[in-house]
Protein backbone atom coordinates (compact mmCIF):
# COMPACT_ATOMS: atom_id res chain seq x y z
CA UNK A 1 -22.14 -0.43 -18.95
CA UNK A 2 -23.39 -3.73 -20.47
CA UNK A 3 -21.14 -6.78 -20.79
CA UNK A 4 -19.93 -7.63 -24.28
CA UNK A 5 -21.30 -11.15 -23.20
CA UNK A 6 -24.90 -9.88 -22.29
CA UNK A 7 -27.78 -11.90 -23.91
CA UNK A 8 -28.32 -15.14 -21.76
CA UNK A 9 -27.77 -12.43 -19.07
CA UNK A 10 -28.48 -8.96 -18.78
CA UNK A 11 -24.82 -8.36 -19.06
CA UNK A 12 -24.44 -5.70 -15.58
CA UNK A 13 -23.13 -6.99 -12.70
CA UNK A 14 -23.37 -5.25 -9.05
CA UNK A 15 -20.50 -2.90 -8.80
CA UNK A 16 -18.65 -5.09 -6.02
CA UNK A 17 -19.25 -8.45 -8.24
CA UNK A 18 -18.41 -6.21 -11.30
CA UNK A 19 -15.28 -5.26 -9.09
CA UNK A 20 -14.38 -8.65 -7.68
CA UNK A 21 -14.67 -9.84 -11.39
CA UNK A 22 -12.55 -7.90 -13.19
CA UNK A 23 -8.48 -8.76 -14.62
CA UNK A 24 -8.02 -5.46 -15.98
CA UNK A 25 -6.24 -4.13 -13.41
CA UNK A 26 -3.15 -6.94 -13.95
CA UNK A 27 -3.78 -8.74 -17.03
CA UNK A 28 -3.47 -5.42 -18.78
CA UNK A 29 0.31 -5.84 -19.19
CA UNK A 30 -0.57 -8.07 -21.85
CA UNK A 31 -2.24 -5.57 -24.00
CA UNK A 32 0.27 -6.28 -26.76
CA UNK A 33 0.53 -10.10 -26.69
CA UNK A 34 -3.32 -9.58 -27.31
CA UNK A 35 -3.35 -7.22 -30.62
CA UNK A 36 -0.03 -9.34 -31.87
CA UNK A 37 -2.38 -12.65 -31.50
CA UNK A 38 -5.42 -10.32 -32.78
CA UNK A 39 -3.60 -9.25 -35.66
CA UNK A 40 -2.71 -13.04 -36.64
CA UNK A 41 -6.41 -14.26 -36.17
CA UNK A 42 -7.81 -11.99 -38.61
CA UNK A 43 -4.72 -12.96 -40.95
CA UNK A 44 -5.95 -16.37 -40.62
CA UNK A 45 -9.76 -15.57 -40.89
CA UNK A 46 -8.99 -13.93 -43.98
CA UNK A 47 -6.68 -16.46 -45.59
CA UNK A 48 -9.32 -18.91 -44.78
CA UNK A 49 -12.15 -16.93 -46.48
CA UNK A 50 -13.94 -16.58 -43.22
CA UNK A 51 -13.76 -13.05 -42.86
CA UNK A 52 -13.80 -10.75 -45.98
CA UNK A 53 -10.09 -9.59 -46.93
CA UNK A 54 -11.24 -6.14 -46.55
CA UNK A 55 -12.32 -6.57 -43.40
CA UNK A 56 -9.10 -8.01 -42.39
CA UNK A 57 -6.98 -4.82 -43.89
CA UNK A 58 -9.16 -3.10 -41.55
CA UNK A 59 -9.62 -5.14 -38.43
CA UNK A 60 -5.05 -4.95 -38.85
CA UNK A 61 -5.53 -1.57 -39.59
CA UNK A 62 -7.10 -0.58 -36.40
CA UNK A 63 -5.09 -2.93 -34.12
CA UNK A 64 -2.11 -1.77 -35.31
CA UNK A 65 -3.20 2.14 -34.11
CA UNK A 66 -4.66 1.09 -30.72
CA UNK A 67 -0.94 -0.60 -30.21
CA UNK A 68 0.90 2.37 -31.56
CA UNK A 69 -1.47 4.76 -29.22
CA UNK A 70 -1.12 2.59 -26.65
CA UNK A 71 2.80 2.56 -26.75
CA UNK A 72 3.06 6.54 -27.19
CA UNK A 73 0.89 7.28 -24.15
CA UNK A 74 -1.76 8.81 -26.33
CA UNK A 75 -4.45 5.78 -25.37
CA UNK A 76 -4.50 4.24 -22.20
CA UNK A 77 -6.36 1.02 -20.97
CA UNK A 78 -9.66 1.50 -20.11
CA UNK A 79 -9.67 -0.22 -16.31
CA UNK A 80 -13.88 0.18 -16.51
CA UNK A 81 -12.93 -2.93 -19.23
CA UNK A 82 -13.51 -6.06 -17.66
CA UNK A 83 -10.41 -7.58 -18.60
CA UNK A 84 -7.86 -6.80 -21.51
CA UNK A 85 -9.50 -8.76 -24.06
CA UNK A 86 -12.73 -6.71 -23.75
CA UNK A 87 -10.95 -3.44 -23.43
CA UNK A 88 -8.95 -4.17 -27.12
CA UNK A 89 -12.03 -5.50 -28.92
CA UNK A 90 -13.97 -2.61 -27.52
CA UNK A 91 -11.40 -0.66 -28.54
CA UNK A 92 -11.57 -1.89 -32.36
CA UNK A 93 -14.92 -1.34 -32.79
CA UNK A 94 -15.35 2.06 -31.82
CA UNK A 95 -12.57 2.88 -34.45
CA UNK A 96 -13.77 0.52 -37.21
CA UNK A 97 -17.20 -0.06 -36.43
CA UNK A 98 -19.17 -2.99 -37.36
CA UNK A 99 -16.14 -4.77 -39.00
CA UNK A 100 -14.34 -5.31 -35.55
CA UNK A 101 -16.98 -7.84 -34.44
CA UNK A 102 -16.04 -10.09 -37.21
CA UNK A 103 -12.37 -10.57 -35.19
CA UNK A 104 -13.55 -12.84 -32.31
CA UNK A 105 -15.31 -15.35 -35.08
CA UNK A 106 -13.34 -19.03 -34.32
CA UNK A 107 -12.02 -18.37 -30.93
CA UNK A 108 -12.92 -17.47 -27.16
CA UNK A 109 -11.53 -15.71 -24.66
CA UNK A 110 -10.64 -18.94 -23.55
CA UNK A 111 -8.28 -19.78 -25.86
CA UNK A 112 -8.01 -16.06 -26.49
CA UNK A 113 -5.94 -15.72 -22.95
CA UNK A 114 -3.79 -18.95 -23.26
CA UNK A 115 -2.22 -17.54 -25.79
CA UNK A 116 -1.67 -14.35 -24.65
CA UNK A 117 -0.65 -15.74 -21.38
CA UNK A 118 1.92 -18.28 -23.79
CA UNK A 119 3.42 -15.34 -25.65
CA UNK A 120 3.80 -13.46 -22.68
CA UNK A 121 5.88 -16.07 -20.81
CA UNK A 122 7.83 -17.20 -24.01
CA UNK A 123 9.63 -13.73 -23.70
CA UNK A 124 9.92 -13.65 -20.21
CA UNK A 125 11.81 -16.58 -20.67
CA UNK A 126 13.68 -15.14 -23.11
CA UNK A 127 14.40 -12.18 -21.00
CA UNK A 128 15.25 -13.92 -18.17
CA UNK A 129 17.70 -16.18 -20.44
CA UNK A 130 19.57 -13.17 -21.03
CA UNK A 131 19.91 -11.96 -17.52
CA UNK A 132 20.65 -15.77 -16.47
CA UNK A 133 23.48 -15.28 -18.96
CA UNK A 134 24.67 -12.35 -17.57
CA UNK A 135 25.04 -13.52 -13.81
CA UNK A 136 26.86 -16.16 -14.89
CA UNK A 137 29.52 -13.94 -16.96
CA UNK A 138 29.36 -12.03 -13.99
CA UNK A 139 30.41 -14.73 -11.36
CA UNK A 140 32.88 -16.55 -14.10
CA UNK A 141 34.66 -13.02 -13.97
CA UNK A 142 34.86 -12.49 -10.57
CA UNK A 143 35.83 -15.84 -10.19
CA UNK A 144 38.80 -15.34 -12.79
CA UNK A 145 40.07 -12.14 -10.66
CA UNK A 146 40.07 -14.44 -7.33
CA UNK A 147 41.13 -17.79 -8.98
CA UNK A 148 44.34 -17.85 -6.40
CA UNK A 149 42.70 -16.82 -3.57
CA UNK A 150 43.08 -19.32 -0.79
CA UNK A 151 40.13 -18.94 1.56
CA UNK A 152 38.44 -21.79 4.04
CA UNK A 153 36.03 -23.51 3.04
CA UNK A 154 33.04 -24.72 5.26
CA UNK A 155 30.65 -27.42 6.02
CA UNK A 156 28.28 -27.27 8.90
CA UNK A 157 29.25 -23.32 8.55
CA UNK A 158 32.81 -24.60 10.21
CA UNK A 159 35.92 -24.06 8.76
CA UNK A 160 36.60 -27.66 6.71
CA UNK A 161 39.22 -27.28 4.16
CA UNK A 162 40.89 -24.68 2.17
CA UNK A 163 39.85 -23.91 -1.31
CA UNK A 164 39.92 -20.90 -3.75
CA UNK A 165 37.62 -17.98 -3.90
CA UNK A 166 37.23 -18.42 -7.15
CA UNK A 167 36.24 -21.80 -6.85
CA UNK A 168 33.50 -20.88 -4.73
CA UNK A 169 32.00 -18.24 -6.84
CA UNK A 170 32.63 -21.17 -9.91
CA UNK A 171 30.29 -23.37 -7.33
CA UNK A 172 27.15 -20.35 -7.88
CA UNK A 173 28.26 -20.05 -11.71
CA UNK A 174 27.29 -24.26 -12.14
CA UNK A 175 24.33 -23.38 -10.26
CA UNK A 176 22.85 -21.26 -12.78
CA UNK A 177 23.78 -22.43 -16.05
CA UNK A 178 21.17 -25.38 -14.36
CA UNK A 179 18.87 -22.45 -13.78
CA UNK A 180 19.48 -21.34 -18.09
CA UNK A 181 18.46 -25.39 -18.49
CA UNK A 182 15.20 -25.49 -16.86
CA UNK A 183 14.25 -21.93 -18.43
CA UNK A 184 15.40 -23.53 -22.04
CA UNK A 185 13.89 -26.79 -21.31
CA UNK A 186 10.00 -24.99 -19.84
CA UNK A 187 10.26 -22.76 -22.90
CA UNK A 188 9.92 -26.16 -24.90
CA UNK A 189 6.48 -26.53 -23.12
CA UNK A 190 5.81 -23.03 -23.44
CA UNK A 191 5.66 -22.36 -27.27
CA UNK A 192 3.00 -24.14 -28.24
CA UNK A 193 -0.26 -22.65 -29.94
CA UNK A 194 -3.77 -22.98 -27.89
CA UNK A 195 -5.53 -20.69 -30.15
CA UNK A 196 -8.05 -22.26 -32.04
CA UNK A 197 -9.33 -25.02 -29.44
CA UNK A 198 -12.19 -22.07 -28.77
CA UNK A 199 -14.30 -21.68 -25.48
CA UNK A 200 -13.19 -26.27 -24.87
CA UNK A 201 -14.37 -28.09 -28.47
CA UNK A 202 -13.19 -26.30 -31.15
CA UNK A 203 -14.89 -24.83 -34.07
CA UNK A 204 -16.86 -25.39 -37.00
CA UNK A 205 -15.49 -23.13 -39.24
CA UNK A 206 -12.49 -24.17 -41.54
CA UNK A 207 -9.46 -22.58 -39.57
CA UNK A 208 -6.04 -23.50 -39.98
CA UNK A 209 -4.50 -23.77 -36.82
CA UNK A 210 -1.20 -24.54 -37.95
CA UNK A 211 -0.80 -21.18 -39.57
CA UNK A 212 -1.66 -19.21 -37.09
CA UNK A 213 0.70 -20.46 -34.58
CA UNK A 214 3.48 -20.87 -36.81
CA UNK A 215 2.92 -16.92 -38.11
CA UNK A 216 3.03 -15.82 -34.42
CA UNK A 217 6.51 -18.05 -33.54
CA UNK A 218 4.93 -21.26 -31.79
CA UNK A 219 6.32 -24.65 -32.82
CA UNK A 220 3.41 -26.74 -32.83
CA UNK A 221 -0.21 -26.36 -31.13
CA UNK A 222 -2.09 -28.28 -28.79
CA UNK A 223 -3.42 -31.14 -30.11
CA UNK A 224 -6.76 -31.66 -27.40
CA UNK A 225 -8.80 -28.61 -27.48
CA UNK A 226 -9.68 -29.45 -23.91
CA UNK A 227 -6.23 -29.25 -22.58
CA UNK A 228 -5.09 -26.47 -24.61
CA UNK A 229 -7.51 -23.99 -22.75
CA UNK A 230 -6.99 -25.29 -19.43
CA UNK A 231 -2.91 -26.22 -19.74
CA UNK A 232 -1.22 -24.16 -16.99
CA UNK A 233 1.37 -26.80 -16.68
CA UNK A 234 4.00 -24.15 -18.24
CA UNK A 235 3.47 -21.63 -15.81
CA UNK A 236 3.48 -23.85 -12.81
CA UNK A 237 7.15 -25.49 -14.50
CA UNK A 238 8.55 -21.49 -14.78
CA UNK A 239 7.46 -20.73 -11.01
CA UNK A 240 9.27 -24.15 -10.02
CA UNK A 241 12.44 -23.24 -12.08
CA UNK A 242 12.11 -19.56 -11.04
CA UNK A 243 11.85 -20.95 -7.09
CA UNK A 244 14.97 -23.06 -7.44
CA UNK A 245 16.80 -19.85 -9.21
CA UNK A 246 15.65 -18.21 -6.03
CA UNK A 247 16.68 -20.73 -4.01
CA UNK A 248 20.71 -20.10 -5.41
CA UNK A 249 20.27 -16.32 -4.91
CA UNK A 250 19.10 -16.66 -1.17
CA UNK A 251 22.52 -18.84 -0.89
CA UNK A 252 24.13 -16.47 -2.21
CA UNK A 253 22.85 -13.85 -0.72
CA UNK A 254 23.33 -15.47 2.77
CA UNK A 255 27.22 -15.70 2.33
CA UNK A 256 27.13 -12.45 0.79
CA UNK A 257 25.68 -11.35 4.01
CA UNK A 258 27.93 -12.96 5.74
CA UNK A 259 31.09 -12.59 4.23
CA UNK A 260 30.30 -8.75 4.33
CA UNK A 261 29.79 -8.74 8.40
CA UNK A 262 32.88 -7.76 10.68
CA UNK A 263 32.65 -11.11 11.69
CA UNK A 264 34.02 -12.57 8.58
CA UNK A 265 34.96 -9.42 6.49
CA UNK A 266 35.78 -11.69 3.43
CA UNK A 267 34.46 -8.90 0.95
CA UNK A 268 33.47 -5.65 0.36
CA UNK A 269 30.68 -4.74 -1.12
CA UNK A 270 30.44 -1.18 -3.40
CA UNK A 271 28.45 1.65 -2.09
CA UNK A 272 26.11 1.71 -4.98
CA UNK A 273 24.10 -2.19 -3.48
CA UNK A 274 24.73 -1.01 -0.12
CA UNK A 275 22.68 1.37 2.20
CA UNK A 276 23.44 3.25 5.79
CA UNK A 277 21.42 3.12 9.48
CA UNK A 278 19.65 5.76 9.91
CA UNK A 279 20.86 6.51 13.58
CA UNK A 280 24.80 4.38 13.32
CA UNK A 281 26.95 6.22 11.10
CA UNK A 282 29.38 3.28 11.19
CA UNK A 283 26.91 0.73 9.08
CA UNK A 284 27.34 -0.51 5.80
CA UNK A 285 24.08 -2.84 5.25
CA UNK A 286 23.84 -5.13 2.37
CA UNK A 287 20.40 -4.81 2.00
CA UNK A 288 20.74 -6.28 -1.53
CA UNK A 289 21.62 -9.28 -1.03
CA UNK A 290 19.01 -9.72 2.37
CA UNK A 291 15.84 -8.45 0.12
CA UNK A 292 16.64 -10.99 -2.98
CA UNK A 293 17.03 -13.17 0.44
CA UNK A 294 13.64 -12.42 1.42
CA UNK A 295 12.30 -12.35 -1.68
CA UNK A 296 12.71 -16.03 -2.41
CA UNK A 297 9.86 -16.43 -0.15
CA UNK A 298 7.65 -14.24 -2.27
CA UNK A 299 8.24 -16.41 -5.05
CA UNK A 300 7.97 -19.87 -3.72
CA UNK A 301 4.67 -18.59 -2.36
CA UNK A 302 3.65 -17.43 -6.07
CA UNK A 303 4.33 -21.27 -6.91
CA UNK A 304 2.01 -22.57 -4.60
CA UNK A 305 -0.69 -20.16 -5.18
CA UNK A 306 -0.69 -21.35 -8.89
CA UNK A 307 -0.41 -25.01 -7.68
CA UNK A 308 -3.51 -24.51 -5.17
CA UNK A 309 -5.47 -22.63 -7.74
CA UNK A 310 -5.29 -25.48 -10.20
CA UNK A 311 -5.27 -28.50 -7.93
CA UNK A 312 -8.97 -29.19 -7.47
CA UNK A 313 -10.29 -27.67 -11.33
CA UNK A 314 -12.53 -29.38 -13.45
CA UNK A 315 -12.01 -29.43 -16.98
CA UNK A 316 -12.29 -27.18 -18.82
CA UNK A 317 -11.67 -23.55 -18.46
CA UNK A 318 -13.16 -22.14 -14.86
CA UNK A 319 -13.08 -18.34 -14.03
CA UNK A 320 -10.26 -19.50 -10.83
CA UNK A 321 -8.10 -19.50 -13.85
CA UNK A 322 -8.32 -16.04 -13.86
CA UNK A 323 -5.88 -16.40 -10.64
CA UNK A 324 -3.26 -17.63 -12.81
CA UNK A 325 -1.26 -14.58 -13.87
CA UNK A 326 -0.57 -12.60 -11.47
CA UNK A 327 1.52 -15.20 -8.98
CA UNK A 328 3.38 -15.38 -13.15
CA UNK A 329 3.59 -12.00 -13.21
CA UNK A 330 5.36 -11.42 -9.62
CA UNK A 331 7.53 -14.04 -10.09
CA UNK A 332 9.10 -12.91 -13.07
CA UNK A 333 9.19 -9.38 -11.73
CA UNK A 334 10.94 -10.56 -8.81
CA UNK A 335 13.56 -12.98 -10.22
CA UNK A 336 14.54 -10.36 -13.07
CA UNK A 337 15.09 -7.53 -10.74
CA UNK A 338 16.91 -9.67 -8.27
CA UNK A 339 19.21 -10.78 -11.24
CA UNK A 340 19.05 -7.25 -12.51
CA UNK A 341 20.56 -6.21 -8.99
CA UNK A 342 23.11 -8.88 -8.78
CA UNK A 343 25.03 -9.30 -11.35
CA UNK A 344 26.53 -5.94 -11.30
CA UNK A 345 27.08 -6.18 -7.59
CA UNK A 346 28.77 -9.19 -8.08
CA UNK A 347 31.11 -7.76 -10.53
CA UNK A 348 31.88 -4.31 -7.80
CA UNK A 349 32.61 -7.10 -5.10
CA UNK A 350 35.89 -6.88 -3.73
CA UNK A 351 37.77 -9.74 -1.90
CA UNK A 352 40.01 -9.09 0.70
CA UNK A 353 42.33 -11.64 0.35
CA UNK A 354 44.36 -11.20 3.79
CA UNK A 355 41.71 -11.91 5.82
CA UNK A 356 40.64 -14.60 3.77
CA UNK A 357 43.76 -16.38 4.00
CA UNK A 358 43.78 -15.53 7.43
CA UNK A 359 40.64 -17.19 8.23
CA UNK A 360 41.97 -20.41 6.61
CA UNK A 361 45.52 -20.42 8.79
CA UNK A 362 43.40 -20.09 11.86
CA UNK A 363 40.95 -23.04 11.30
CA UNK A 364 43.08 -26.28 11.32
CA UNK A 365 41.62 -26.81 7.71
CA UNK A 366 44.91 -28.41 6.41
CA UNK A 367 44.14 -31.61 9.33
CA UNK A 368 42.77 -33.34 5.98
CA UNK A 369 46.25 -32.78 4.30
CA UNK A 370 48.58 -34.26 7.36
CA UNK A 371 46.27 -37.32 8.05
CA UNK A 372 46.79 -37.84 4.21
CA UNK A 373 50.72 -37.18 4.97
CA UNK A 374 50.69 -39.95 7.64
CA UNK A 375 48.68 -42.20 5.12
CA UNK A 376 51.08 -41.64 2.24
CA UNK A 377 53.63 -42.69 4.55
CA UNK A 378 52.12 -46.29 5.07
CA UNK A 379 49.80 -45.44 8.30
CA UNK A 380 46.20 -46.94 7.65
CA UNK A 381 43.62 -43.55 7.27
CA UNK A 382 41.59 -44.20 10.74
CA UNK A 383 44.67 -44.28 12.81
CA UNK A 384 45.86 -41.24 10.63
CA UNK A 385 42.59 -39.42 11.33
CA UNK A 386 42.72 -40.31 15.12
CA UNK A 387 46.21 -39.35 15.39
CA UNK A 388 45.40 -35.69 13.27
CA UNK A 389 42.48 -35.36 15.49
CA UNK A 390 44.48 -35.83 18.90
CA UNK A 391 47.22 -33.03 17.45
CA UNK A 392 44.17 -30.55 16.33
CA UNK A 393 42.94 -31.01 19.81
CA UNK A 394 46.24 -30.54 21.97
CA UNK A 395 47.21 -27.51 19.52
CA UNK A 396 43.84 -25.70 20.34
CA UNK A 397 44.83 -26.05 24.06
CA UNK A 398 48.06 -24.78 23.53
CA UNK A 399 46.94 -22.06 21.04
CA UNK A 400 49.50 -23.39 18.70
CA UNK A 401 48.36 -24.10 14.69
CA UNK A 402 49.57 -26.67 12.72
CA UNK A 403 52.25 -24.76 10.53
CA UNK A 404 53.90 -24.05 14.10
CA UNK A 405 53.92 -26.98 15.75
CA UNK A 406 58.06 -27.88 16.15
CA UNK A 407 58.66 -31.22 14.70
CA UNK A 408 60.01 -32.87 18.18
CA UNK A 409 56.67 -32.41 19.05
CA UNK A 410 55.14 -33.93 15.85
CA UNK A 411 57.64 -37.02 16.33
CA UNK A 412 55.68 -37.44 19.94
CA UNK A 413 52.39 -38.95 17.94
CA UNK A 414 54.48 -40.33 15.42
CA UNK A 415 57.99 -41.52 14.06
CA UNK A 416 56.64 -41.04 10.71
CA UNK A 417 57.10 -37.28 10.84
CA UNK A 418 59.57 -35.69 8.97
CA UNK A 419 60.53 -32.28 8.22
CA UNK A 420 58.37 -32.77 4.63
CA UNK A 421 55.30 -32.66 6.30
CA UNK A 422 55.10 -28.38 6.71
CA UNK A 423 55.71 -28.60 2.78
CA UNK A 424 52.22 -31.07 2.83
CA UNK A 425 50.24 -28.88 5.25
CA UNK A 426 51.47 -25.11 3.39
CA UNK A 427 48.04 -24.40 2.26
CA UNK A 428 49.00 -23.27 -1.13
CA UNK A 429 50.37 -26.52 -1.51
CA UNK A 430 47.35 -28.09 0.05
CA UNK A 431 44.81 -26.02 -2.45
CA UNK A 432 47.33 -26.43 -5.60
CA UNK A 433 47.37 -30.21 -5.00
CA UNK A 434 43.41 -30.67 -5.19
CA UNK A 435 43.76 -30.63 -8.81
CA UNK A 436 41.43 -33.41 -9.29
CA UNK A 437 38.46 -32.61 -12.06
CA UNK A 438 36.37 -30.38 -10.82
CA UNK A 439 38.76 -29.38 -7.83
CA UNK A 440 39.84 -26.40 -6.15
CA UNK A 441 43.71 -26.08 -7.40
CA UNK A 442 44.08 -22.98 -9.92
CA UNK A 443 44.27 -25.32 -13.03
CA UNK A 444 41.16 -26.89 -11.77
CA UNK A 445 39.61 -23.63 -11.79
CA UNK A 446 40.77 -22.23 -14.81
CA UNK A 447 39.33 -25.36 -16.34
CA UNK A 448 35.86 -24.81 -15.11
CA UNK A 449 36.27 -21.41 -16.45
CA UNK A 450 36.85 -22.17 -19.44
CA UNK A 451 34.46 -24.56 -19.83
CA UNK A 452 32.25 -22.31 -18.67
CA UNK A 453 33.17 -19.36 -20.86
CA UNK A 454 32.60 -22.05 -23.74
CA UNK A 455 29.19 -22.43 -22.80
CA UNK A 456 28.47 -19.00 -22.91
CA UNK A 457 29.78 -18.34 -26.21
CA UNK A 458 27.93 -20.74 -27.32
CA UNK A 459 24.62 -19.50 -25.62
CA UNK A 460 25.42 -15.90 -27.36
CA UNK A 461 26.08 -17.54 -30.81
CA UNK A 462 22.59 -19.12 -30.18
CA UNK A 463 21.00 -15.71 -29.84
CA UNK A 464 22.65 -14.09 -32.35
């Protein structure tokens, strides 16, 4: 089959070439971004007096059906096309004829697939607003339900100082309303028009750029014809923002792993995100959280696929361009399902709060709370810390914890002791007096809740 494009050539390539040539096979998914951006082009055309207005009724006319067929099954892409573009215009003109020719006057497939590729990430980021949104709701819950849930918390992965559940899961809630910025603040970049700056120069018929990005949503268009076919900076800001999102769920995931072992048994996770050995009847895998964990790598790797590919272009457009969508493509595949997955695992999540707090009694994590005693008391805060340190140590040999140490033998280190100091190291006491902003006392907590909760309101009343 000859190439649209065949004049300067003889338009047939060797079947490998033809092969090793062809986007159909991925950039198909953006069949409808196409005939929506088709449909405005011949609007414009018309409205311009470029293209006659009957032509136009009927160039719309037939987009419109190949959409509807291609929605309902009844038409399906032609992957003998050489790439999406060629498949819908081929598409036109065998249903119109003559008349569908007239639809690529004043543009290129160069500026042809910008915008497609535009529109096609402008509701991806949308989507993945949504679902953003949702994990958040999801954590802010969960962190509601757990808000008085004393549990250690860790640096180094060693048990540091004691702090809420819910404060925790508030921690991975702050983490991805940053996540909802970067999407909001790449969409910016996103929704802007290309169409019109043709093949790299522009035109010389009379188009009106303006209206045909502002009839399919864009703010504003491009204003170098040169950079608005080869602009990929969008994409390459959504793979970095969707990389960093990653980056949070492979935390999370990683302390979900954890906290899920026998080891730590913190929480249990439901049996509809969990799976079973095939030869151990006794496991309860959360193979969830590890893929979403190994996934992260799939998507950093899409971001530096798309930063290789355009690293060492010439302006303008050049055919490794081509290699462009489908690192966009995986990424957003990957971060939607992995925040399609989580957020209603996160909400089927159950603590278990015994072990929790009996993690925290075991680790020594109130030694923060009696140096402070002995420092409230008038003792400078390095001989307080040595002091704590030298009673942490002696208690491990002894197997004793803090809470149980007699208070003849706290008087050995110091006079200062006095019977007030089990009040200062009850770790209830020692999480409800961390009320500082942004702290892990219940009030604290409740706070960033609410703060939260105000954000997302506000988010939905955006949307709405």
């Amino acid at each position: 089959m000859k190439k649209m494009w065949a004049g300067r050539t003889a338009g047939e390539l060797n079947k490998i070439a033809d092969k090793f040539n062809a986007s159909i096979p991925f950039d198909k998914r953006l069949y409808r971004q196409d005939i929506t951006g088709s449909i405005m082009h011949a609007e414009m055309l018309a409205a311009k007096g470029i293209i006659p207005a009957a032509a136009k009724d009927h160039i719309i006319e037939g987009l419109e059906g190949i959409l509807e067929d291609l929605e309902s099954g009844k038409l399906e892409v032609d992957l003998t096309a050489e790439d999406v573009h060629m498949f819908v215009e081929g598409a036109l003109t065998e249903r119109i004829g003559a008349e569908g020719k007239m639809l690529h006057t004043a543009r290129s497939r160069n500026d042809q697939v910008a915008l497609d590729l535009r529109m096609y990430v402008k509701e991806e980021i949308e989507d993945l607003q949504q679902l953003v949104l949702e994990m958040v709701e999801a954590l802010t819950d969960k962190a509601e339900e757990y808000k008085k849930t004393v549990m250690p918390g860790y640096t180094h992965l060693q048990r540091a100082q004691p702090i809420t559940f819910g404060h925790h899961l508030m921690a991975y809630a702050m983490m991805y309303l940053r996540d909802l910025d970067r999407l909001k603040d790449v969409y910016k970049r996103t929704n802007v028009s290309p169409i019109g700056c043709c093949a790299l120069a522009g035109t010389t018929y009379l188009t009106d750029r303006r209206m045909e990005a502002k009839g399919l949503g864009f703010d504003s268009i491009c204003l170098n014809s040169l950079d608005g076919v080869s602009d990929r900076d969008y994409s390459v800001e959504l793979l970095s923002a969707l990389s960093i999102l990653m980056m949070h769920f492979s935390r999370l995931a990683e302390e979900v792993v954890l906290w899920s072992s026998w080891e730590f048994k913190f929480v249990e996770l439901s049996d509809s995100f969990t799976t079973g050995s095939s030869i151990m009847p006794q496991k309860k895998n959360p193979d969830m959280a590890e893929l979403a964990r190994g996934k992260t790598g799939r998507v950093y790797g899409d971001l530096m696929s798309l930063l290789t590919v355009l690293k060492g272009i010439p302006l303008a457009y050049n055919k490794d361009m081509q290699e462009d969508k489908e690192p966009v493509f995986d990424a957003i595949d990957t971060a939607k399902i992995c925040l399609q997955v989580f957020a209603p695992m996160i909400r089927e999540m159950k603590a278990n709060e015994e072990n929790m707090m009996h993690a925290a009694q075991k680790g020594f994590i109130n030694a923060t709370d009696l140096a402070d005693y002995l420092t409230k008391k008038g003792m400078p805060f390095r001989e307080a810390y040595k002091i704590t340190g030298t009673i942490v140590s002696d208690c491990v040999k002894s197997g004793m914890v803090l809470e149980n140490l007699p208070l003849e033998e706290y008087r050995k280190y110091s006079d200062m002791f006095e019977q007030d100091l089990y009040d200062a190291i009850d770790l209830i006491n020692c999480v409800k007096r961390r009320n500082s902003e942004g702290g892990t006392s219940v009030e604290s907590v409740e706070a960033q809740i609410q703060a939260v909760r105000n954000i997302l309101e506000e988010e939905k009343g955006e949307w709405e």
